[in-house]
Structures are given as C-alpha cells and as structure tokens.
Protein backbone atom coordinates (compact mmCIF):
# COMPACT_ATOMS: atom_id res chain seq x y z
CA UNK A 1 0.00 0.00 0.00
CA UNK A 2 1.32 3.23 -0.97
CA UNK A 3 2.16 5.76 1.65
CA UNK A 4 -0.12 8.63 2.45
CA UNK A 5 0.87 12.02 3.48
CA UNK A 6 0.18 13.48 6.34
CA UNK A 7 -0.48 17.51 6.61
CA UNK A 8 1.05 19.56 8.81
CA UNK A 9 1.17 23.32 10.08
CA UNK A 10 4.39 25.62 9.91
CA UNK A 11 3.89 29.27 11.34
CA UNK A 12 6.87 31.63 10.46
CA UNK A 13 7.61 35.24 9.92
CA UNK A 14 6.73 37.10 6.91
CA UNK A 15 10.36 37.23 6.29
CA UNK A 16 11.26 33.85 6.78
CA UNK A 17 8.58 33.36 4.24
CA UNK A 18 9.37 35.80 1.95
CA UNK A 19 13.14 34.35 1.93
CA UNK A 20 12.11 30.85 1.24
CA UNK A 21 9.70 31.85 -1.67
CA UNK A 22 12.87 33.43 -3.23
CA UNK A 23 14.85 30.15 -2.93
CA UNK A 24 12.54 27.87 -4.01
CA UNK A 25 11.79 29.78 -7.09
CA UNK A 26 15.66 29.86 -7.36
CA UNK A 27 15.56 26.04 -6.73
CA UNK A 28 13.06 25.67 -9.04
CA UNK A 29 10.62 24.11 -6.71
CA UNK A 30 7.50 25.03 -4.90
CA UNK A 31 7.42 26.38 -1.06
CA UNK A 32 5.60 22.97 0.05
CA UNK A 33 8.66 21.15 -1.97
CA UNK A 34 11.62 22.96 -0.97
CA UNK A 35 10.34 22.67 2.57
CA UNK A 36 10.36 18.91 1.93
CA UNK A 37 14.06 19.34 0.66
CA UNK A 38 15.25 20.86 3.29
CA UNK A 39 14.27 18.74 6.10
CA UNK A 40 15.33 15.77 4.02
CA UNK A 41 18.48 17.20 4.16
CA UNK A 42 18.63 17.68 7.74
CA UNK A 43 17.71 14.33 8.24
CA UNK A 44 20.27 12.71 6.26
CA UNK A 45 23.07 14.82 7.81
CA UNK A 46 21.41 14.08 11.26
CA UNK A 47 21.38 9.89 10.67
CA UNK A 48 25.09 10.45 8.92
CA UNK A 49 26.30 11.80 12.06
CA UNK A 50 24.20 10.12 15.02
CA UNK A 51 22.69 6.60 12.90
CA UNK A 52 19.48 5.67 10.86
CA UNK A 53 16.40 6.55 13.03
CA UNK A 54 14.03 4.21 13.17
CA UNK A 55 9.98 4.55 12.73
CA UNK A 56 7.73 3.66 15.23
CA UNK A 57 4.69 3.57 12.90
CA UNK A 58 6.64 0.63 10.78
C-alpha cells in the first residue's frame, strides 16, 4: 500500500517566508517542496552523524 501524506502546520515570519519563496523559485521548486528538501536534508546529515532513526509507525 502506498504511503499517504500526512499535513502539517508551519507558522513563520513574513520574512522567513518571503526568503524561502525566493529560494525555491531559485531552486526551481515550490514552497511545500523545498520545505520537503530541506528537512530531508537535515535528516540525512542528522542519521550520517548520530545513525538511521528508526519509525515507530513501521
């Protein structure tokens, strides 16, 4: 069965937003998907350094 996403909130500052509108547009990618890039990123440099976290849900 394929995964489903789930929705979540994000509040930020009308700068922060403004700022991350002008990199994904850079990037080439919408806000929802360079949001999605970035904490993919994080999370590979996080498992790199501290090991491959493991999901509850699975």
């Amino acid at each position: 069965m394929a995964e489903k996403n789930k929705h979540i909130g994000l509040r930020c500052t009308e700068e922060v937003l403004t700022k991350l509108k002008y990199i994904a547009e850079f990037e080439g990618r919408s806000i929802n998907g360079e949001i999605l890039y970035l904490i993919n990123r994080e999370i590979k440099r996080f498992e790199k350094e501290y090991g491959v976290i493991v999901s509850e849900d699975k």
